[in-house]
Protein backbone atom coordinates (compact mmCIF):
# COMPACT_ATOMS: atom_id res chain seq x y z
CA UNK A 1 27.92 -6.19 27.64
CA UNK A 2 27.43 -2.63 28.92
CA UNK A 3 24.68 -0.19 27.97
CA UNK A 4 20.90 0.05 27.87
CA UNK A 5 19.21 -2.87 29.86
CA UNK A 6 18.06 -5.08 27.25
CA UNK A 7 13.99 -4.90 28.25
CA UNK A 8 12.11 -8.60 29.21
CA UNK A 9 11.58 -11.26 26.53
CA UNK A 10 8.09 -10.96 28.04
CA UNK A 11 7.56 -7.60 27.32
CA UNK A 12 8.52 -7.60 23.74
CA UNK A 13 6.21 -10.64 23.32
CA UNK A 14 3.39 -9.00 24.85
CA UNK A 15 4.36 -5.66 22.60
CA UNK A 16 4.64 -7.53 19.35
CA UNK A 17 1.50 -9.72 19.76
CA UNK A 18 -0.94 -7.09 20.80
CA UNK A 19 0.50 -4.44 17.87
CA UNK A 20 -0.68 -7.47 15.37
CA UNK A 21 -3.85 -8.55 16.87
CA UNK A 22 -4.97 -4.91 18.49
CA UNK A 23 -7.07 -6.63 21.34
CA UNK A 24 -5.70 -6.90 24.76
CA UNK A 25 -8.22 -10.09 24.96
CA UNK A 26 -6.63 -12.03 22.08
CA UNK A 27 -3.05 -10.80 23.19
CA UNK A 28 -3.49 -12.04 26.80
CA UNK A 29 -5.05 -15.72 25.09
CA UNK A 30 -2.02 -16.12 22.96
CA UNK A 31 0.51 -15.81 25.61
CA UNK A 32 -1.85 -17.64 27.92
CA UNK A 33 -1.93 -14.36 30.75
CA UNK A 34 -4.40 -12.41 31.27
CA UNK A 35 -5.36 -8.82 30.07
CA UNK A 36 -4.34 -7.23 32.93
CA UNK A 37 -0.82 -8.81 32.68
CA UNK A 38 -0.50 -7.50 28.84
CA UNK A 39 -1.40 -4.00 30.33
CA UNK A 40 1.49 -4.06 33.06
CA UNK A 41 4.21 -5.58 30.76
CA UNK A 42 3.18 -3.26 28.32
CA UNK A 43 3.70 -0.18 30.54
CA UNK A 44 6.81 -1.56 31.92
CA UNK A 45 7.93 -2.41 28.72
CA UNK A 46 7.39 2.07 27.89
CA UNK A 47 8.61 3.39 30.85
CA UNK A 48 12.09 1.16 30.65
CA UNK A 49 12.00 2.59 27.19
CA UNK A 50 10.78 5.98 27.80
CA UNK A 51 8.27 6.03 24.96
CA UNK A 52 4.78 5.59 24.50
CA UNK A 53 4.24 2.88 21.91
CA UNK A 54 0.58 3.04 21.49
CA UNK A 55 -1.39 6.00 20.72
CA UNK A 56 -4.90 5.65 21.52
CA UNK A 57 -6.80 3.17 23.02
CA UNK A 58 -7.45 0.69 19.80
CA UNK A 59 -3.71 0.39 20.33
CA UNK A 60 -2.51 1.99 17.15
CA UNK A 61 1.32 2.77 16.96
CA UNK A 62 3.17 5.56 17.99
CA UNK A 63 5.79 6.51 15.39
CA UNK A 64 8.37 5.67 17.88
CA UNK A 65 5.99 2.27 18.69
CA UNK A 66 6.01 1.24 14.69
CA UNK A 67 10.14 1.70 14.96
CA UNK A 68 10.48 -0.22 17.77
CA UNK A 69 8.35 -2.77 16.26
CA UNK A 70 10.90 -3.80 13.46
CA UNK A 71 13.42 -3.67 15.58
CA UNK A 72 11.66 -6.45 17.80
CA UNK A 73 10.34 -8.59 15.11
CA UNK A 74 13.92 -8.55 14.00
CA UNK A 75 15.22 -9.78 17.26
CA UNK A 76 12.45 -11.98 17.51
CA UNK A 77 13.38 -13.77 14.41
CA UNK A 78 16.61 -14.31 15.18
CA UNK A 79 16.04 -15.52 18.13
CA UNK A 80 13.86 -18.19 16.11
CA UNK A 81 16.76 -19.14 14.50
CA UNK A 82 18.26 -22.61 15.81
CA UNK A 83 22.50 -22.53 15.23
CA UNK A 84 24.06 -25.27 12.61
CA UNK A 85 20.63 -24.64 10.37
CA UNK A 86 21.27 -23.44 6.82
CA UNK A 87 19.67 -19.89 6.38
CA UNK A 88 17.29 -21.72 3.59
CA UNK A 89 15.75 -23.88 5.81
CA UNK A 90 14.69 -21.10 7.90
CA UNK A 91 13.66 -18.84 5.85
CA UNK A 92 9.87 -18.02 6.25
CA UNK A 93 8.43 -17.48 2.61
CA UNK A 94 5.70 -14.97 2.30
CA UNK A 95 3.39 -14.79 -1.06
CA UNK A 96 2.17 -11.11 -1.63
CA UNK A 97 -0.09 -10.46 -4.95
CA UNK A 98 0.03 -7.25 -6.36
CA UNK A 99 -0.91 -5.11 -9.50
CA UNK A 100 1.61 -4.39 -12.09
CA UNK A 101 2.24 -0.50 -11.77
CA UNK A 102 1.73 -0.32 -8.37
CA UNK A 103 4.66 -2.58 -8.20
CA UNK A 104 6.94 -1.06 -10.15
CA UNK A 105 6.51 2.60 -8.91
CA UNK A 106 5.50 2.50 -5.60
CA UNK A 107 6.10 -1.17 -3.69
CA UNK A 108 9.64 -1.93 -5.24
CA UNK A 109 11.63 1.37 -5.09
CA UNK A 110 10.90 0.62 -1.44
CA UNK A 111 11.75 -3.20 -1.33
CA UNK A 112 15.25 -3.08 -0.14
CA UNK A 113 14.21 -1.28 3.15
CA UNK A 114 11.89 -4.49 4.05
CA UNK A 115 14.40 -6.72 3.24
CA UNK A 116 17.07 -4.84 5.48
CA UNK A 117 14.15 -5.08 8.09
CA UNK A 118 13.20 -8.60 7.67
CA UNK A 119 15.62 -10.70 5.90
CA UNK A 120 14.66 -13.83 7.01
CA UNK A 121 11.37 -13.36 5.11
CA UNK A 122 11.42 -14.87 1.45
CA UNK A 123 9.21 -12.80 -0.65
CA UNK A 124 7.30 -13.90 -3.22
CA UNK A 125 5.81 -11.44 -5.59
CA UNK A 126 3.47 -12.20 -8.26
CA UNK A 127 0.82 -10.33 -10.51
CA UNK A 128 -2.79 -9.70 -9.77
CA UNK A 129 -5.41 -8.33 -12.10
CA UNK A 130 -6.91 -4.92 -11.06
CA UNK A 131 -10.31 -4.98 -10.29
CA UNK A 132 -11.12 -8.67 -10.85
CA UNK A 133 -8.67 -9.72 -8.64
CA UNK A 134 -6.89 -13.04 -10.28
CA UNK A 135 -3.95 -14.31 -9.07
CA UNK A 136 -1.65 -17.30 -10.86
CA UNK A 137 -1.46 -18.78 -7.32
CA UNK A 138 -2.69 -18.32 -3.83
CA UNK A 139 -1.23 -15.57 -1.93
CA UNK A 140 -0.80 -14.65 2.13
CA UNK A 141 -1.50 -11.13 0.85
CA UNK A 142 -2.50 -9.01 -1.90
CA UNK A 143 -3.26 -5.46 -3.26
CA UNK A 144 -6.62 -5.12 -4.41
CA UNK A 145 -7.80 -2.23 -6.17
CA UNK A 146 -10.96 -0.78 -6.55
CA UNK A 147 -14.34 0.42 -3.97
CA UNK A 148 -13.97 -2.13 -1.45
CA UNK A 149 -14.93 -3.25 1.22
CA UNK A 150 -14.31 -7.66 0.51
CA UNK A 151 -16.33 -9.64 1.96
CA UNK A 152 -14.36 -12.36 1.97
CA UNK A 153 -11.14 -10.88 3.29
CA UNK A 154 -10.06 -8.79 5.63
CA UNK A 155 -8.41 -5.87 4.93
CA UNK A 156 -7.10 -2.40 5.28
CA UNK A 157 -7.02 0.63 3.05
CA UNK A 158 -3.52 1.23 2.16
CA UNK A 159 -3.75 4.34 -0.19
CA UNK A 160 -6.24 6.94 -1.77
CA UNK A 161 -5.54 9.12 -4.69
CA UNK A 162 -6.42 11.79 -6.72
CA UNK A 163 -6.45 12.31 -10.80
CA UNK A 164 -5.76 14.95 -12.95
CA UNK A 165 -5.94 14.77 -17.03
CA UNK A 166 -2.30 14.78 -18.96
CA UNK A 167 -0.76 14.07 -21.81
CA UNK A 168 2.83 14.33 -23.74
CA UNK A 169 3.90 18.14 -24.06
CA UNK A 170 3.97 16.90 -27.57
CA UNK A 171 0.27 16.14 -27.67
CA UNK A 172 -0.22 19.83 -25.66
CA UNK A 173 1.33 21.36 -28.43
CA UNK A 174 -0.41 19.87 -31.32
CA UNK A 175 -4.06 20.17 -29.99
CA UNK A 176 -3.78 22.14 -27.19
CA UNK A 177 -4.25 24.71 -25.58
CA UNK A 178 -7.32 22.87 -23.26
CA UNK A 179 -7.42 25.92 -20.68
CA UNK A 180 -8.13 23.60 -17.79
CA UNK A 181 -9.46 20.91 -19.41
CA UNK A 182 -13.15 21.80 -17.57
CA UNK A 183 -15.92 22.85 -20.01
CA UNK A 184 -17.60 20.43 -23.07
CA UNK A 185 -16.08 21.93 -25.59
CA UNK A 186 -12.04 21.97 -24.37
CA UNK A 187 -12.25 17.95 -23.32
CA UNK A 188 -14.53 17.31 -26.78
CA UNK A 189 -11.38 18.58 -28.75
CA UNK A 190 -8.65 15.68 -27.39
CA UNK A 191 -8.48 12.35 -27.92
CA UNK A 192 -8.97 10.49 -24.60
CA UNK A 193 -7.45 7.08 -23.44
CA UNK A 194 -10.28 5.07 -21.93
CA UNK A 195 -9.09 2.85 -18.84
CA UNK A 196 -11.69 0.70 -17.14
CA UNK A 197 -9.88 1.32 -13.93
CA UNK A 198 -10.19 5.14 -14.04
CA UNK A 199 -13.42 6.32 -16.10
CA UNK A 200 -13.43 9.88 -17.40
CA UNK A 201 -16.84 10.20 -15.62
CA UNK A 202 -14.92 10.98 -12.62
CA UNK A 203 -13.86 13.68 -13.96
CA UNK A 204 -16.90 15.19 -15.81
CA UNK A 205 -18.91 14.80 -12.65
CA UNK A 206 -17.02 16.54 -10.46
CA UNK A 207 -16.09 19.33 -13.04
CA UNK A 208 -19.86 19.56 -13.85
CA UNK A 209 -19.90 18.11 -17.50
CA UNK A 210 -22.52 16.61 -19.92
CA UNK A 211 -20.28 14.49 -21.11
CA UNK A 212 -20.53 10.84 -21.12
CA UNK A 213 -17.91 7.68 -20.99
CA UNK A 214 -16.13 7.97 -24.38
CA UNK A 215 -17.02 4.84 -26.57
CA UNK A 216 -14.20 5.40 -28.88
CA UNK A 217 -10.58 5.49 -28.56
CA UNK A 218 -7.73 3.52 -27.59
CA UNK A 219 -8.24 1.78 -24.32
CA UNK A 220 -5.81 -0.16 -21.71
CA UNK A 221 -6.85 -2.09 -19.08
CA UNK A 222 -3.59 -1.01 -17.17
CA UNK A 223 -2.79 2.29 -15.90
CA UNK A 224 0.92 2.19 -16.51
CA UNK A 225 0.11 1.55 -20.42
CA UNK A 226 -2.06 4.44 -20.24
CA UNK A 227 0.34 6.62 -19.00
CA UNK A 228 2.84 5.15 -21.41
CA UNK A 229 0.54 5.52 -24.46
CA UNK A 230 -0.49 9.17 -23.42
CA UNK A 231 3.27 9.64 -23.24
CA UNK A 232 3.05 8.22 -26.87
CA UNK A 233 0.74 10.99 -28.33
CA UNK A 234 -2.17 8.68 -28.24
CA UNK A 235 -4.17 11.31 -26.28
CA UNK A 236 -4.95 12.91 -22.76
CA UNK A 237 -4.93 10.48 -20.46
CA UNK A 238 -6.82 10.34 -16.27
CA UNK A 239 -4.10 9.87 -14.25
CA UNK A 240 -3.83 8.97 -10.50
CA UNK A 241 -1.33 11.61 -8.91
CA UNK A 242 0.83 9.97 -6.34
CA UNK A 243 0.88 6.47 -9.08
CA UNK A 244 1.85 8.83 -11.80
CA UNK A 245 4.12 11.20 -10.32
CA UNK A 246 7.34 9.54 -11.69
CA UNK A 247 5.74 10.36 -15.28
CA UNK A 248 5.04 14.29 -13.92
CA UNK A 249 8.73 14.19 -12.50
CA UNK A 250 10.53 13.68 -15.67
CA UNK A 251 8.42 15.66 -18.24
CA UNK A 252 7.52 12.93 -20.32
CA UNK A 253 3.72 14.57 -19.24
CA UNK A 254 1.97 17.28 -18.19
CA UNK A 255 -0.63 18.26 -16.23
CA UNK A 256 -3.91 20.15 -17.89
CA UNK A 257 -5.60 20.94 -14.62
CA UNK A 258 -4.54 22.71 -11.89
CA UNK A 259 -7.50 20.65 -9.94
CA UNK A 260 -7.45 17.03 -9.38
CA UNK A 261 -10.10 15.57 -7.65
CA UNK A 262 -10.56 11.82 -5.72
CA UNK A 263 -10.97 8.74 -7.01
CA UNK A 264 -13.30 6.37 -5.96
CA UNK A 265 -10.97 3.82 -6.49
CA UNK A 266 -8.61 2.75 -3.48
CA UNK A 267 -5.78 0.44 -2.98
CA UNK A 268 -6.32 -2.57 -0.21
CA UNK A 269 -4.18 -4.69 1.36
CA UNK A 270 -6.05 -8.24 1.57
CA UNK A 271 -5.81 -11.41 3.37
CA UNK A 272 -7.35 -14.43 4.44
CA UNK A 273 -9.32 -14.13 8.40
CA UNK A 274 -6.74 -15.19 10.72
CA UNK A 275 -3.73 -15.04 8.36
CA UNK A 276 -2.27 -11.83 10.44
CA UNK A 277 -1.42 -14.73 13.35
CA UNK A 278 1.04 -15.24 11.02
CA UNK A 279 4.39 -12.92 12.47
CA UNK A 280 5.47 -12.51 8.86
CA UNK A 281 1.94 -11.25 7.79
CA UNK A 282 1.58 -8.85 10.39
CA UNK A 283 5.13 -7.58 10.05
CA UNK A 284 4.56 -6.99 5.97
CA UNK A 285 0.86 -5.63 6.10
CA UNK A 286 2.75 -3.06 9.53
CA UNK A 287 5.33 -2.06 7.19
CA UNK A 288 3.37 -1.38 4.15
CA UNK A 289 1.16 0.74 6.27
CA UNK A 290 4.20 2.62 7.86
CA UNK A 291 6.14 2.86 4.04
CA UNK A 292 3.16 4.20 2.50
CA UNK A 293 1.48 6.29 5.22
C-alpha cells in the first residue's frame, strides 16, 4: 500500500478517548498510561497529521479535529469487527429520545449523513414529551427541551432560538395589517395560538406590553401543530425561527415582526453519568454537536 503513513493505533486511541472524556486524567486511566503519555501521542499523533486537533486547553475540537474524529471512530469500528460475523450481530444499537418536530425538521433531514458516518450503529428513535420529558422506553440519549440545567443527567446545550409572531398570508389578509405586531392594541386584534412550550409573555415582555397570557383560544401542546394550525387560519402563532424556517421557506407563513427575540427555552442533549464511556454515545452526542453547531 503506498501513500500517507497510516498514524499509530495508539495514537488514534489516545485521540478518540480523550475527545469523549475531555480529561487527560481519565484518558491516561482508560488506556492504563499516564497523562504525560496521552500528551506525547497526542502531539505525535498532530504533527504526523499536520493539524491541530484540539483547540484550547479543555480539549475542544478543532474543525479539522471533529473530521478526523469520524473518520477514526469509523476505523475504529471496523476494526471491532471480527470476520465470518453477520453484520446483525455486530451491530451496536443506540436508543436516542427525541421531540416530535424537532425530529422531523431538524434531526432527520440530517440522518443519512450519521448513518454514512457510523453504520454500524443501529438507531433507535422514539418520541419524548416536551417539557415533561416521558419516554415509552429508556433511552442512551435524549433531547430535552426547556430551561435546564437536569439534575439528574448530564448534558449539553445543543441549540438556542429565537421567535417571531406569524401566521397564514391568508390570516394577514383578513385581519391584518398588525404593523409589527408590538403595541396592545395591534396583538389585541388577532387571534393567538397558545402553546405551553412557547408563552406569548415572551413576547410582550420583551416588546414592553401589558398584556397577559391569553386564556382563550385554541391551544397545542406541540409546536409543529401550532405552526400547522396558524398555517390553517386559526390565528398568529410564536414561532421559534431556525424550528420554523421550513414553514417561512415555502410561504405557507409569514413573519409580522421584523424583531425576534430569545427564548428561554433551549434544546439539550441528555444522558445518564457515565453513559458517554459508551463509543457510540460519544460519537452521536460529537456529531449532533458538529451537525447542529
Amino acid at each position: 500500500m503506498s501513500g500517507h503513513r497510516i498514524p499509530p493505533i495508539q495514537g488514534l486511541l489516545a485521540f478518540e478517548a480523550l475527545a469523549r472524556l475531555r480529561s487527560g486524567t481519565l484518558a491516561a486511566e482508560e488506556l492504563n498510561v499516564t497523562p504525560s503519555a496521552v500528551s506525547h501521542r497526542i502531539r505525535q499523533l498532530e504533527s504526523q497529521l499536520g493539524i491541530k486537533l484540539f483547540s484550547r486547553g479543555d480539549f475542544t475540537l478543532t474543525t479539522d479535529g471533529a473530521a478526523y474524529l469520524a473518520r477514526v471512530r469509523e476505523a475504529l469500528t471496523a476494526l471491532q469487527q471480527v470476520p465470518g460475523r453477520s453484520a446483525s450481530g455486530g451491530a451496536t444499537r443506540l436508543r436516542v429520545a427525541v421531540t416530535p418536530t424537532f425530529s422531523r425538521q431538524l434531526l432527520l433531514p440530517r440522518l443519512a449523513l450519521f448513518r454514512h458516518a457510523y453504520p454500524d450503529i443501529d438507531l433507535i428513535l422514539q418520541v419524548t414529551i416536551p417539557m415533561l420529558n416521558v419516554t415509552a422506553e429508556e433511552a442512551d440519549i435524549e433531547l430535552r427541551f426547556g430551561t435546564g440545567p437536569y439534575p439528574d443527567r448530564e448534558s449539553v446545550r445543543l441549540q438556542s432560538d429565537t421567535v417571531c409572531p406569524v401566521c397564514s398570508p391568508e390570516y394577514l389578509n383578513t385581519a391584518g395589517p398588525f404593523d409589527g405586531f408590538q403595541s396592545d392594541e395591534t396583538v389585541g386584534r388577532a387571534r393567538l395560538i397558545r402553546c405551553p412550550l412557547e408563552p406569548w409573555r415572551t413576547w410582550f415582555t420583551e416588546c414592553g406590553l401589558t398584556l397577559t397570557e391569553p386564556r382563550e383560544g385554541a391551544q397545542f401542546n406541540d409546536i409543529g401543530l401550532v405552526l400547522d394550525a396558524a398555517v390553517a387560519g386559526f390565528g398568529v402563532a410564536l414561532m421559534r425561527m431556525k424550528l420554523g424556517a421550513a414553514w417561512l421557506d415555502n410561504g405557507r407563513l409569514v413573519r409580522l415582526s421584523e424583531r425576534q427575540v430569545a427564548s428561554p427555552n433551549h434544546y439539550f442533549l441528555c444522558w445518564q453519568p457515565g453513559a458517554l464511556e459508551r463509543w457510540e454515545c460519544a460519537a452521536f452526542v460529537e456529531w449532533m454537536k458538529q451537525s447542529l453547531g
